[in-house]
Protein backbone atom coordinates (compact mmCIF):
# COMPACT_ATOMS: atom_id res chain seq x y z
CA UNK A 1 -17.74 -5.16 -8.87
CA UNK A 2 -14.71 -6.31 -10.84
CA UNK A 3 -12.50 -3.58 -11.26
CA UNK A 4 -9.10 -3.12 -10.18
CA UNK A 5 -8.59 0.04 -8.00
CA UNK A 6 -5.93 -1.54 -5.91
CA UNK A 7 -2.09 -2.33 -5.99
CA UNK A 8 0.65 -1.01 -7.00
CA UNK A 9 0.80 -0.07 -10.76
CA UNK A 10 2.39 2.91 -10.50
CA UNK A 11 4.77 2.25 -8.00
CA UNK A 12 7.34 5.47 -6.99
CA UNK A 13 5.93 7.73 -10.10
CA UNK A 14 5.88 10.66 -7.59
CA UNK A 15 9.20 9.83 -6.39
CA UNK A 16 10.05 13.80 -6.51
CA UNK A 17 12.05 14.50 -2.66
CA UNK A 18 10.65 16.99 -0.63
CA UNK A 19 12.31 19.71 1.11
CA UNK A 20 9.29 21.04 2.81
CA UNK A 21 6.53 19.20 4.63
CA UNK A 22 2.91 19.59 5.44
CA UNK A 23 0.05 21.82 2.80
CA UNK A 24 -3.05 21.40 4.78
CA UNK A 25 -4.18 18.83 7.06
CA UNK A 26 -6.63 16.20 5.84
CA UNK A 27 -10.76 15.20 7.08
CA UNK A 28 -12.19 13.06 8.73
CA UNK A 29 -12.42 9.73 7.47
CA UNK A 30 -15.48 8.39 5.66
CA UNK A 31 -17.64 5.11 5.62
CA UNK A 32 -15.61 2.48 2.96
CA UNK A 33 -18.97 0.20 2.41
CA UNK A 34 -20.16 -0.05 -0.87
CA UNK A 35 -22.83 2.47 -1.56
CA UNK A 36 -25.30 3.68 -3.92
CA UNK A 37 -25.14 7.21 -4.89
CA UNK A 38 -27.99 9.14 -5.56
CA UNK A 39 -28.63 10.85 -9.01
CA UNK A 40 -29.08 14.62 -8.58
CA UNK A 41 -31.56 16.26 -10.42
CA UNK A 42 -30.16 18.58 -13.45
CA UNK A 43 -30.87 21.80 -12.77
CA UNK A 44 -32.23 23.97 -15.58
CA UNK A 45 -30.08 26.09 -17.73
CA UNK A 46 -30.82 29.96 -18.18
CA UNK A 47 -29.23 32.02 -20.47
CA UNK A 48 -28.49 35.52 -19.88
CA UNK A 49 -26.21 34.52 -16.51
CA UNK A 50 -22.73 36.11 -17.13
CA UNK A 51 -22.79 37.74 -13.70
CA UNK A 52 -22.60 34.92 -12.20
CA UNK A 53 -18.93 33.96 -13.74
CA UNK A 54 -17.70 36.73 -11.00
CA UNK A 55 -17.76 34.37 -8.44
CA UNK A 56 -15.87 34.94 -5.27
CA UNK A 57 -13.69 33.22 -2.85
CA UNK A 58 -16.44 32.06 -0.74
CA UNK A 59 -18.17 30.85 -4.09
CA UNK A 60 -15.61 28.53 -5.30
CA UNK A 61 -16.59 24.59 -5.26
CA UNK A 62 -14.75 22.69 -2.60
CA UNK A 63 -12.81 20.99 -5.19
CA UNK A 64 -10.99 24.31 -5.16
CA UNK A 65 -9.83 24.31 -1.58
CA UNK A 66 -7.83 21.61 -1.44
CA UNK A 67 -4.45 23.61 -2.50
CA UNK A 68 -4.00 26.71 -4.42
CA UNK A 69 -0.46 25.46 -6.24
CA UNK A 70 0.37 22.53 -8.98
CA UNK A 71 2.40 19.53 -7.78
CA UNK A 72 4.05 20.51 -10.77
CA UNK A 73 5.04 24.19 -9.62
CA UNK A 74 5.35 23.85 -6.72
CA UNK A 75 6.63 20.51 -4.54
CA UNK A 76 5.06 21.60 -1.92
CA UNK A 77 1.62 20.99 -3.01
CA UNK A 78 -0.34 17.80 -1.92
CA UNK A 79 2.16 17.23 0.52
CA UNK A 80 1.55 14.57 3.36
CA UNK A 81 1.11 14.91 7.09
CA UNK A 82 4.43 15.66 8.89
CA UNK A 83 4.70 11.89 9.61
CA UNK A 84 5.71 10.82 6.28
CA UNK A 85 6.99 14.05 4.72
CA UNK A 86 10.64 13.13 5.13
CA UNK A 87 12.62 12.63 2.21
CA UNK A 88 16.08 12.38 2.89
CA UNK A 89 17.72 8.89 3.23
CA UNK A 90 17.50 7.70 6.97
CA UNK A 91 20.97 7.71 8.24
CA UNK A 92 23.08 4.81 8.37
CA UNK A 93 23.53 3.11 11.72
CA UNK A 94 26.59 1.23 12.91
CA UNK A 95 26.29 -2.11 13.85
CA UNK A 96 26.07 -1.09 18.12
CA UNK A 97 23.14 1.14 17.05
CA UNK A 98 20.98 -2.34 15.58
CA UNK A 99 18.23 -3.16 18.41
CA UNK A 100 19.40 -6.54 19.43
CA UNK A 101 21.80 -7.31 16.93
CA UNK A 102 21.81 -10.99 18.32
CA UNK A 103 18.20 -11.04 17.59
CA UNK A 104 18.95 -9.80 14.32
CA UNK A 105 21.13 -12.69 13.74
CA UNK A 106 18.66 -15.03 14.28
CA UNK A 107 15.91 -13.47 12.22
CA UNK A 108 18.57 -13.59 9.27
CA UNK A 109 19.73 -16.83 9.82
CA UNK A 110 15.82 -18.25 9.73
CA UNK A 111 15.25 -16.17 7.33
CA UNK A 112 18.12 -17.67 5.16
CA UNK A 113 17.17 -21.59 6.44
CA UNK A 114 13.75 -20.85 4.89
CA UNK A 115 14.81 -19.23 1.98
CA UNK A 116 14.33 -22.67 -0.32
CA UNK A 117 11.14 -23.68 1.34
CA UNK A 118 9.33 -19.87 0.83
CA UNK A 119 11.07 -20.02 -3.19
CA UNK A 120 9.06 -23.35 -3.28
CA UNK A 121 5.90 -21.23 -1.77
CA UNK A 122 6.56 -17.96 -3.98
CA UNK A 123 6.52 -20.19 -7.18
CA UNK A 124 3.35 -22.33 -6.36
CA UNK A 125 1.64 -19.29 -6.06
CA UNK A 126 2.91 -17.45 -8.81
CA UNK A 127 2.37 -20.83 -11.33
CA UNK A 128 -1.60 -20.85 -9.90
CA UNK A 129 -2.90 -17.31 -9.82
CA UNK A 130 -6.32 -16.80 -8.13
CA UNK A 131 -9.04 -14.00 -9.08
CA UNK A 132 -10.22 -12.16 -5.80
CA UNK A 133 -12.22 -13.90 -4.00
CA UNK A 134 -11.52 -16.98 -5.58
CA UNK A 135 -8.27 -17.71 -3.69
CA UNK A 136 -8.95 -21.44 -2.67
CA UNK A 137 -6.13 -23.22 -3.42
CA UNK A 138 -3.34 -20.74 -2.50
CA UNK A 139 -5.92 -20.29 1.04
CA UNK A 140 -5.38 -24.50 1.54
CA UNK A 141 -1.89 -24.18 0.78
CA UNK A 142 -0.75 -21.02 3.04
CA UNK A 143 -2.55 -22.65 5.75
CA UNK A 144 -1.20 -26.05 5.44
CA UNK A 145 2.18 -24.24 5.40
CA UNK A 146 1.36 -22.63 8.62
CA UNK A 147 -0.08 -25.00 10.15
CA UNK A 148 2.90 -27.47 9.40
CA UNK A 149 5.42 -24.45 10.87
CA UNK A 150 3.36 -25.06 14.61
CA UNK A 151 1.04 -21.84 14.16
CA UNK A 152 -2.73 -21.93 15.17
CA UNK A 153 -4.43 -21.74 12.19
CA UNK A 154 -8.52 -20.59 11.20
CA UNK A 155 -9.53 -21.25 7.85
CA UNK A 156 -12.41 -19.64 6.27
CA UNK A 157 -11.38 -16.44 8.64
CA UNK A 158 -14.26 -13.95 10.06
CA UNK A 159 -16.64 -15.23 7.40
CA UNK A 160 -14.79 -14.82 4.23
CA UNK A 161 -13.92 -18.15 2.34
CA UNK A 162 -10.88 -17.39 1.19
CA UNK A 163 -9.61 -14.97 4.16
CA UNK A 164 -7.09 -17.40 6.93
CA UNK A 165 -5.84 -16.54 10.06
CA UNK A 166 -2.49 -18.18 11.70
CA UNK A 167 -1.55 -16.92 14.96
CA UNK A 168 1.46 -17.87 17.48
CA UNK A 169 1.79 -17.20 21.25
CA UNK A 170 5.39 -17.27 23.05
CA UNK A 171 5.06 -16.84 26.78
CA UNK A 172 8.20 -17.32 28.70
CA UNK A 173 7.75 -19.65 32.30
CA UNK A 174 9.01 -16.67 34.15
CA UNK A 175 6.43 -14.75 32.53
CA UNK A 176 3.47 -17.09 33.67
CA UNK A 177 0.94 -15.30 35.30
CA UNK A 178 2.13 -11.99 34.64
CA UNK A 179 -0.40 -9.15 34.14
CA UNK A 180 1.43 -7.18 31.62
CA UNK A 181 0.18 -7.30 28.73
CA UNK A 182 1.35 -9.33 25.72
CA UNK A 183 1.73 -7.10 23.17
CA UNK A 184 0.81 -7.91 19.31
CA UNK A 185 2.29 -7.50 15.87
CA UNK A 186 0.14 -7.96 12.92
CA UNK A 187 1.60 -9.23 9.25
CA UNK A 188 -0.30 -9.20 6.08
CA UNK A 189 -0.24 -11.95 3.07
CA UNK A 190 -2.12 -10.78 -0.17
CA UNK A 191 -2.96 -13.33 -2.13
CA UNK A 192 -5.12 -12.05 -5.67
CA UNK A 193 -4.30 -12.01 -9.14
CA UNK A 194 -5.09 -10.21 -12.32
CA UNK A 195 -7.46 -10.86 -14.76
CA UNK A 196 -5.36 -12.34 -18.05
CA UNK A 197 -1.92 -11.13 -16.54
CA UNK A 198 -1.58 -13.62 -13.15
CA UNK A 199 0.52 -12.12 -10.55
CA UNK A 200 1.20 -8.82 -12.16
CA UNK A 201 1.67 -7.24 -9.24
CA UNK A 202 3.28 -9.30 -7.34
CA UNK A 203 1.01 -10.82 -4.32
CA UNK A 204 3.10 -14.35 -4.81
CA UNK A 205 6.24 -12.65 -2.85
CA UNK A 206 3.78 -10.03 -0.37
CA UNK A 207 2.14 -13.58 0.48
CA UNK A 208 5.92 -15.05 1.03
CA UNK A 209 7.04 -12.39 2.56
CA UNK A 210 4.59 -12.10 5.49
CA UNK A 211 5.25 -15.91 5.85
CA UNK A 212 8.62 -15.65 6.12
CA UNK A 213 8.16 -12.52 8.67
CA UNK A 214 5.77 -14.19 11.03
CA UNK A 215 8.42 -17.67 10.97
CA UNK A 216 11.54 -15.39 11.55
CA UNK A 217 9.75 -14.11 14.81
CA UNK A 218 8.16 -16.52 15.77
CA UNK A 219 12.11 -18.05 15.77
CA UNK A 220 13.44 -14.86 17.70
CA UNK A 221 10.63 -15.01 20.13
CA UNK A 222 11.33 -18.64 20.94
CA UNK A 223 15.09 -18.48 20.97
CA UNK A 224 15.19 -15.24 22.89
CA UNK A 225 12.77 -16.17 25.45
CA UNK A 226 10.63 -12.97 24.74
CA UNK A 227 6.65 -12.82 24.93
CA UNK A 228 5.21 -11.94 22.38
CA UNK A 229 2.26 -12.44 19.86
CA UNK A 230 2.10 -13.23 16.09
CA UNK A 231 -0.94 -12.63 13.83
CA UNK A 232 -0.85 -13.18 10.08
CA UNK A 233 -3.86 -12.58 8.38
CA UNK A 234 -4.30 -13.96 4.79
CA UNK A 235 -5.85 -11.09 3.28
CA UNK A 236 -8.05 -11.99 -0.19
CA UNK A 237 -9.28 -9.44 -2.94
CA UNK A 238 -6.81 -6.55 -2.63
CA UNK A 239 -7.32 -5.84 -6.65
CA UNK A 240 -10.73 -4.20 -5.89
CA UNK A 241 -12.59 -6.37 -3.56
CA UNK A 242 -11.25 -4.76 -0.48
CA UNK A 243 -10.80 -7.96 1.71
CA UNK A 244 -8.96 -5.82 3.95
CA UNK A 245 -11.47 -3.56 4.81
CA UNK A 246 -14.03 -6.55 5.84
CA UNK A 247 -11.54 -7.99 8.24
CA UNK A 248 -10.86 -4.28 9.57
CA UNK A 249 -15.15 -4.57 10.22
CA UNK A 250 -14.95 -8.48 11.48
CA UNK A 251 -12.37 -7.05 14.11
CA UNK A 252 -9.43 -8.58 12.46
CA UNK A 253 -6.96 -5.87 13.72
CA UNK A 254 -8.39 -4.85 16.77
CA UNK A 255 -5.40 -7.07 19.14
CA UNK A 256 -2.57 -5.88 17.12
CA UNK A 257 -0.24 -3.47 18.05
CA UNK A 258 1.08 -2.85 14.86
CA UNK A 259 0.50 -3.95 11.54
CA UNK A 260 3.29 -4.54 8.65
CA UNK A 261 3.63 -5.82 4.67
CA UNK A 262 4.93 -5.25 1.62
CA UNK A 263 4.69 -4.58 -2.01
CA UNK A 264 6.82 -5.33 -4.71
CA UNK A 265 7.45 -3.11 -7.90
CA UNK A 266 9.47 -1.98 -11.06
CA UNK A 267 10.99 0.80 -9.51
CA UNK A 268 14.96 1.51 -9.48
CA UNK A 269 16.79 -1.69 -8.14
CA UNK A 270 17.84 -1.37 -4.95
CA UNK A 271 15.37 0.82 -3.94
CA UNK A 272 12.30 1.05 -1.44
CA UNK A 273 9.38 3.55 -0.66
CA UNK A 274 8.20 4.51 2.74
CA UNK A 275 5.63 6.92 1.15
CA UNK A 276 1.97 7.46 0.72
CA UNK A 277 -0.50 6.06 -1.72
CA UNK A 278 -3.13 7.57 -3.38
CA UNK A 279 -7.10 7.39 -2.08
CA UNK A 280 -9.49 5.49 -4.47
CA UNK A 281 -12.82 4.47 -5.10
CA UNK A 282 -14.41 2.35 -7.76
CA UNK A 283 -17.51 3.91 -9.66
CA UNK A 284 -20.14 1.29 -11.88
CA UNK A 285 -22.03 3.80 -13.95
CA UNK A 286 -25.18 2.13 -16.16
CA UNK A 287 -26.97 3.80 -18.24
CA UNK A 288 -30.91 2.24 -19.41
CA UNK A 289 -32.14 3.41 -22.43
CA UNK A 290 -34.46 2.28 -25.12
CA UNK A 291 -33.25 0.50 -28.45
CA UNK A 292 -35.06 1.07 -32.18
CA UNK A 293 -34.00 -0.09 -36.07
CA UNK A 294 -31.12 2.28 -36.24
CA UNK A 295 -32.01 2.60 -40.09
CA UNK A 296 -35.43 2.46 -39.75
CA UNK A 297 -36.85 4.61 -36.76
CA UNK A 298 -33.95 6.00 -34.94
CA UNK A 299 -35.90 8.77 -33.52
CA UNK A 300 -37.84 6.10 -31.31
CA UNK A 301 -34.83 5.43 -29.39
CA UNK A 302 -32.43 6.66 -26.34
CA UNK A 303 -29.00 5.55 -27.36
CA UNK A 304 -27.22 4.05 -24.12
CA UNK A 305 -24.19 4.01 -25.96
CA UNK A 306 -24.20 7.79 -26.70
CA UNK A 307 -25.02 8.40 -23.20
CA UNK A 308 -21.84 6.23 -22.28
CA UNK A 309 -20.12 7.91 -25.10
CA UNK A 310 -20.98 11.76 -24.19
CA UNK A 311 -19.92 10.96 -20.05
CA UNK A 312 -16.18 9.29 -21.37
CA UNK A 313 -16.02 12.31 -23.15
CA UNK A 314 -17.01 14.54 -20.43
CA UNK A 315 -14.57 12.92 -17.75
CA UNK A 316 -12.01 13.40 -20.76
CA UNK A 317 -12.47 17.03 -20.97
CA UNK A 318 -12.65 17.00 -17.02
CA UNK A 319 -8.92 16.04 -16.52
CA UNK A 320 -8.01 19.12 -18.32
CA UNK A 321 -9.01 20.72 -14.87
CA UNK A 322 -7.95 18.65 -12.34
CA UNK A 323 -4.63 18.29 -10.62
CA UNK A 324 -2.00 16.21 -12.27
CA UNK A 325 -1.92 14.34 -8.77
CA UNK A 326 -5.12 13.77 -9.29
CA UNK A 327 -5.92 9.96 -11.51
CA UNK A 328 -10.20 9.10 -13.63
CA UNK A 329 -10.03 6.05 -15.35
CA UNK A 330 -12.53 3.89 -17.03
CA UNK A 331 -13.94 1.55 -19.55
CA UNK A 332 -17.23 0.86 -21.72
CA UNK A 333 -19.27 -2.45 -22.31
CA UNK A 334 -22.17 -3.36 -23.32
CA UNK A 335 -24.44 -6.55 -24.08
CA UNK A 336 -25.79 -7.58 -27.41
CA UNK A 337 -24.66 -4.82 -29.64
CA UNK A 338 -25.13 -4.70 -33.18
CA UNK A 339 -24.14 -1.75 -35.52
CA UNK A 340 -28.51 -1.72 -36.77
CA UNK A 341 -29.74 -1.55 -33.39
CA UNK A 342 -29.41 1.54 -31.31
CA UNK A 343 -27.97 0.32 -27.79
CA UNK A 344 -30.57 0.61 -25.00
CA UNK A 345 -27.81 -0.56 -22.27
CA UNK A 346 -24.23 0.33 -21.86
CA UNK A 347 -22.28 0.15 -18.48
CA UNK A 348 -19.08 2.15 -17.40
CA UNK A 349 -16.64 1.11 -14.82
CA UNK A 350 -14.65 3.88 -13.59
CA UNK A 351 -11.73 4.37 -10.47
CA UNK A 352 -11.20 7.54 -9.19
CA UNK A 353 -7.88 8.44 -6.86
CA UNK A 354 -6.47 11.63 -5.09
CA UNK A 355 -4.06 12.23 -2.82
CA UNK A 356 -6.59 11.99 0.19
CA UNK A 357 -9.94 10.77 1.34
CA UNK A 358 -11.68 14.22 1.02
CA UNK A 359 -9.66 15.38 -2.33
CA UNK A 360 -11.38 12.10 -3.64
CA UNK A 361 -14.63 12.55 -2.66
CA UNK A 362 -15.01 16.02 -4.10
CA UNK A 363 -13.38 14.80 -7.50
CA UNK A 364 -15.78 12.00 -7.28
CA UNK A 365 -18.80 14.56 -7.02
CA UNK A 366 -17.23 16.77 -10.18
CA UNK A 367 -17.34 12.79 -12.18
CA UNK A 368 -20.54 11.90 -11.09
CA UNK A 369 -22.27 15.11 -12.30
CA UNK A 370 -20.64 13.82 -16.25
CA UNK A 371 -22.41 10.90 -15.99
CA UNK A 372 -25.63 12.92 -14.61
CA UNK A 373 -25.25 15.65 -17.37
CA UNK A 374 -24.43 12.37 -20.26
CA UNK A 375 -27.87 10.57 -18.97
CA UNK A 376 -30.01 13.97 -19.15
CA UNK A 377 -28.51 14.84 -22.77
CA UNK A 378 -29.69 11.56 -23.94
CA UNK A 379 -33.30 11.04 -22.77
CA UNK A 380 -31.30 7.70 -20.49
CA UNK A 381 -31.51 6.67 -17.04
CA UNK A 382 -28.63 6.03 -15.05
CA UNK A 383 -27.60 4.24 -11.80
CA UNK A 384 -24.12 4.87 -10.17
CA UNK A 385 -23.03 2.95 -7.38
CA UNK A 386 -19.73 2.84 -5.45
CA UNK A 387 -17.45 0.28 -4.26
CA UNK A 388 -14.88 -0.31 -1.53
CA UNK A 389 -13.10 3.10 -0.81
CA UNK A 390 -9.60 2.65 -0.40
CA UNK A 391 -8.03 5.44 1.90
CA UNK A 392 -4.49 7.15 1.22
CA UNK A 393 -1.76 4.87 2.81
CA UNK A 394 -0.09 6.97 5.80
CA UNK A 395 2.89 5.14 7.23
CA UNK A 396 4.13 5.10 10.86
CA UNK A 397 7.15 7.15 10.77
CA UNK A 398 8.53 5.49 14.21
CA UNK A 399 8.15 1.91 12.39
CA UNK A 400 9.02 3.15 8.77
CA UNK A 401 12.87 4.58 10.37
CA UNK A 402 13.67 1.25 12.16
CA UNK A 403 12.54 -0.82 9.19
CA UNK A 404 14.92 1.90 6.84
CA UNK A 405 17.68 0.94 9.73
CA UNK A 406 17.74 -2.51 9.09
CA UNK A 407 17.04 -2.57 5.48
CA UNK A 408 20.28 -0.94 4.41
CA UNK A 409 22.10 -3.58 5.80
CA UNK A 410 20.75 -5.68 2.52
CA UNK A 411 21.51 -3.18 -0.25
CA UNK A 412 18.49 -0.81 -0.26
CA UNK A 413 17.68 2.82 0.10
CA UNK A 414 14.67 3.11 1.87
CA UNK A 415 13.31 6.43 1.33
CA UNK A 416 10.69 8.77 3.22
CA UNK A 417 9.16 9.99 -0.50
CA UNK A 418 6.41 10.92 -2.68
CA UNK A 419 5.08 7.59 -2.32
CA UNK A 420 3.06 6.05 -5.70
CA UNK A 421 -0.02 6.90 -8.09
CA UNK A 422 -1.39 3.75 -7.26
CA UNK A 423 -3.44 2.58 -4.15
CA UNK A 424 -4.43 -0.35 -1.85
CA UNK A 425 -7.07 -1.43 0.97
CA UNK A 426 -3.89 -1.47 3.41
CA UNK A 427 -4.63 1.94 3.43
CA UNK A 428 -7.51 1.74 5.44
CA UNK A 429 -5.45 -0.39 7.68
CA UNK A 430 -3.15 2.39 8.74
CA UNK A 431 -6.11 4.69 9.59
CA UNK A 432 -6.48 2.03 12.17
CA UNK A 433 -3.88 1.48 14.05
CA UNK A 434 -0.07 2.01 13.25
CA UNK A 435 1.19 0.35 9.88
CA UNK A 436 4.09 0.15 7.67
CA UNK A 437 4.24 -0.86 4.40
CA UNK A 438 7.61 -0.43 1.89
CA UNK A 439 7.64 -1.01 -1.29
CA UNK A 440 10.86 -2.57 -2.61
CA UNK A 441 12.00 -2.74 -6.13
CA UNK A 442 12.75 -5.72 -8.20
CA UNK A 443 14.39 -6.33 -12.06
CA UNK A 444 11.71 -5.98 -14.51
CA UNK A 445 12.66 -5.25 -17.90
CA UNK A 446 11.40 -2.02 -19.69
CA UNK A 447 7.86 -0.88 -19.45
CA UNK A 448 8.00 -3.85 -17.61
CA UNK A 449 5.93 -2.44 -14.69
CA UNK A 450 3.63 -3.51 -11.92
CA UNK A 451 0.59 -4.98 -14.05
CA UNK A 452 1.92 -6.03 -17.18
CA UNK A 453 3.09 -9.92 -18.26
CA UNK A 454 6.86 -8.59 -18.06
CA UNK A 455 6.21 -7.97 -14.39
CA UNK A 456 4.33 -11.19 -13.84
CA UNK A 457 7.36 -12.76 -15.54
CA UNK A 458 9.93 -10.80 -13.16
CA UNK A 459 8.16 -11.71 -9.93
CA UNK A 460 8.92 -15.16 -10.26
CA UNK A 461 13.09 -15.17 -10.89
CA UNK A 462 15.61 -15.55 -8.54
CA UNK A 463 16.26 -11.72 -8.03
CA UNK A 464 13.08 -10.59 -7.37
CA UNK A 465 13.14 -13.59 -4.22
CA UNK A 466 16.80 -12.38 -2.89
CA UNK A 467 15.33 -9.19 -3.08
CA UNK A 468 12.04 -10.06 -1.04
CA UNK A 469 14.24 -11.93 1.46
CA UNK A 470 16.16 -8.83 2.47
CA UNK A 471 12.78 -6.97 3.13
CA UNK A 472 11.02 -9.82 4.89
CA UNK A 473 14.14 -9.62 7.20
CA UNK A 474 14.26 -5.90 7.98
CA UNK A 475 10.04 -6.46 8.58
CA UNK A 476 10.96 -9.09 10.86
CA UNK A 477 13.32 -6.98 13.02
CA UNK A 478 10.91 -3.94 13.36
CA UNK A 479 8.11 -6.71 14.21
CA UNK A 480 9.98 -8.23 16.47
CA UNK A 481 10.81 -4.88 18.48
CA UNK A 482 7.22 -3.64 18.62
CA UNK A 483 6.30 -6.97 21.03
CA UNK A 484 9.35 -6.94 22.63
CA UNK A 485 10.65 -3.04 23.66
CA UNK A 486 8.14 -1.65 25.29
CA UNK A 487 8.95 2.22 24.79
CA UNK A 488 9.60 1.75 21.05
CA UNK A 489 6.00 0.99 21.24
CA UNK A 490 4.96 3.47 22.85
CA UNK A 491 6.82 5.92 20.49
CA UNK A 492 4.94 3.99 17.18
CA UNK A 493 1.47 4.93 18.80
CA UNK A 494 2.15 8.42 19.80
CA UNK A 495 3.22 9.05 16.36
CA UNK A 496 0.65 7.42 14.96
CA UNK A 497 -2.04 9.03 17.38
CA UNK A 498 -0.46 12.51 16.45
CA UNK A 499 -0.79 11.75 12.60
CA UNK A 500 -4.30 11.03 12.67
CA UNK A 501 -4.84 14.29 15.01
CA UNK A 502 -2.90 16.60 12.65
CA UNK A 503 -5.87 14.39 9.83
CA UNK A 504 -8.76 16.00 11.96
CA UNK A 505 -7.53 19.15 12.50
């Protein structure tokens, strides 16, 4: 499927603070393969049924569980686990209170020494955008710049052509033999771009910037003498192909510690988002019917297009009842269409996003049934299949406050928010083990936004790179201290172990 679920295209839009955390705790999480759903059958309609309007409680679809308040009425309402509910600015820390601060030193000043070489990388990227899946050339040359920076690299990574893996060991001779384990922090580099818009989201400096954070600790490990391991995992088809989800099923993830990225967008400047995303799935919706002379016999036919038609419609009128948290969008084709032939194919492709896994897939039941009720109004058959489910991001509060520590140093207010209306296969990521992911901001004239040729424009000038150096540094220091303080650690997983309870619950 070729639609676009992922990134970040409305980056901060729920930017509203909180003052109170926690609604209701989320379900358990569901199978991401792609899937085929079945058709229900369409029940019968009898008149004469009134009574049954006076439904109670216990009668409501589950749809209607999810929260009895508006986002809009009341902030509460679709509110994140605990973990993430802050929304205050973390408080600023004096210089004794950095972790390190030599270390810190050293991450900037490699950070800074590679700042011309990753421009050079940002820019080749940006100037040869790549389709999901199609990622060849920027795969050859994020490996050859690996590779030439003394990192083990595997090309072609757990089956996927364009997927790459570059890892780096640092074990100190007093540490030789030890028993304790090494312990493991994962980066991510997205590499995709849109379809007629290039790098409208950015994925030329998230690609960057987890180079530059795997070199800056790679530097800190070496110079410090600390053990430690690097993974950076070239991560392909974000924009709807969930790569990230086949590399969480190939194992990709299972040796890291911790995981960490980042996402640009065309928020306020200066800022930075340490909040959730939204869950999404991609719906294909086709709809078989049987073309006639539109003139001549139009009663011989079943009009696909109708049927297409009567469901956009349908999904239209839906959104009047759904929460304003809640995001169905789509778009029609067809093949050979003339205005004198009735259509006997038209195909729909349709995302779907809610605040969490479960809101999602009882919206995506209350969709599916408009595409149902379009096919039986029409006399057409219809097929709906799913693609790669996208989870809500949840970041690691633990990793999210050190990361907000450092970043401040570099101009930005990293905030514990509302997150953004927009989603990405990282989320699955953080159901797995404990993640972080900021957004930062970058210039981008107005309605200049993520996917749009002003923001493809914007991610390549000089601002938007001073701007990703300042996060690939603060990354770097809260990478660095997962492999090399132990009880930090131990704090990440705890909090991330008690976020996915308070999910289950």
């Amino acid at each position: 499927m070729d639609s676009q679920p992922g990134c970040f295209s409305g980056l901060f839009s729920f930017r509203r603070k909180r003052s109170e955390a926690l609604l209701e705790s989320r379900g358990q999480a569901h199978d991401t393969r792609a899937i085929a759903l079945p058709v229900a059958g369409v029940p019968k309609v009898e008149l004469g049924m009134s009574a049954q309007f006076a439904a109670s409680e216990a009668d409501l679809p589950p749809y209607a569980h999810f929260s009895s308040t508006c986002l809009y009425c009341d902030h509460r309402a679709h509110a994140p686990s605990s973990t993430h509910a802050r929304s205050e600015k973390p408080p600023s820390y004096s210089k004794e209170d950095i972790f390190q601060p030599e270390v810190l030193k050293t991450i900037e000043d490699t950070v800074d020494k590679l700042s011309p070489e990753l421009r050079e990388l940002s820019l080749d990227i940006l100037h040869h955008p790549e389709l999901q899946w199609e990622e060849r050339r920027t795969h050859d040359v994020l490996t050859a710049f690996m590779s030439a920076h003394d990192f083990k690299v595997t090309k072609h990574y757990a089956g996927l052509e364009t997927a790459w893996r570059a890892e780096f060991t640092h074990t100190p001779s007093s540490a030789v033999g030890s028993q304790e384990k090494v312990r493991v922090i994962g980066v991510n580099s997205e590499m995709d771009a849109l379809p007629g818009v290039g790098h409208a989201c950015g994925h030329n400096l998230i690609a960057t910037a987890g180079v530059g954070v795997a070199l800056a600790i790679k530097t800190a490990l070496e110079k410090h003498d600390v053990p430690g391991k690097i993974i950076l995992l070239g991560t392909p088809a974000e924009e709807g192909g969930g790569g990230k989800i086949n590399l969480l099923d190939a194992g990709a993830y299972e040796e890291m510690d911790a995981c960490v990225m980042c996402h640009p967008s065309g928020a306020a400047v200066n800022t930075s988002s340490l909040g959730p995303s939204l869950a999404c799935q991609p719906l294909e919706v086709e709809f078989f019917g049987h073309g006639a002379h539109a003139a001549w016999a139009p009663w011989e036919a079943q009009n696909a297009l109708d049927a297409a038609f009567l469901a956009y419609s349908s999904v239209s009128v839906l959104r009047q009842q759904i929460k304003p948290s809640h995001r169905v969008h789509g778009i029609v084709s067809g093949r050979d269409w003339a205005p004198n032939i009735i259509p006997d194919y038209a195909k729909m492709r349709w995302i779907v996003r809610a605040p969490t896994w479960d809101e999602l897939v009882a919206l995506r039941e209350r969709v599916k049934a408009c595409f149902e009720a379009a096919a039986h109004a029409t006399a057409c058959k219809v097929t709906i299949a799913a693609g790669p489910g996208y989870y809500d991001l949840r970041q690691n509060q633990i990793l999210g406050e050190q990361f907000a520590q450092v970043v401040d140093r570099y101009g930005f207010s990293a905030e514990f928010d509302e997150g953004m209306a927009a989603s990405t296969d990282f989320g699955n990521v953080t159901y797995a083990l404990p993640s972080l992911h900021p957004g930062f901001a970058i210039p981008t004239p107005p309605n200049g936004g993520n996917h749009t040729p002003q923001f493809t424009e914007a991610a390549g000038t000089p601002e938007a790179h001073t701007a990703m150096l300042g996060v690939t540094k603060a990354l770097a220091a809260t990478g660095f201290r997962v492999v090399a303080d132990a009880e930090f650690t131990m704090q990440v997983k705890k909090a991330w172990e008690e976020q996915m309870k308070e999910k289950q619950l």
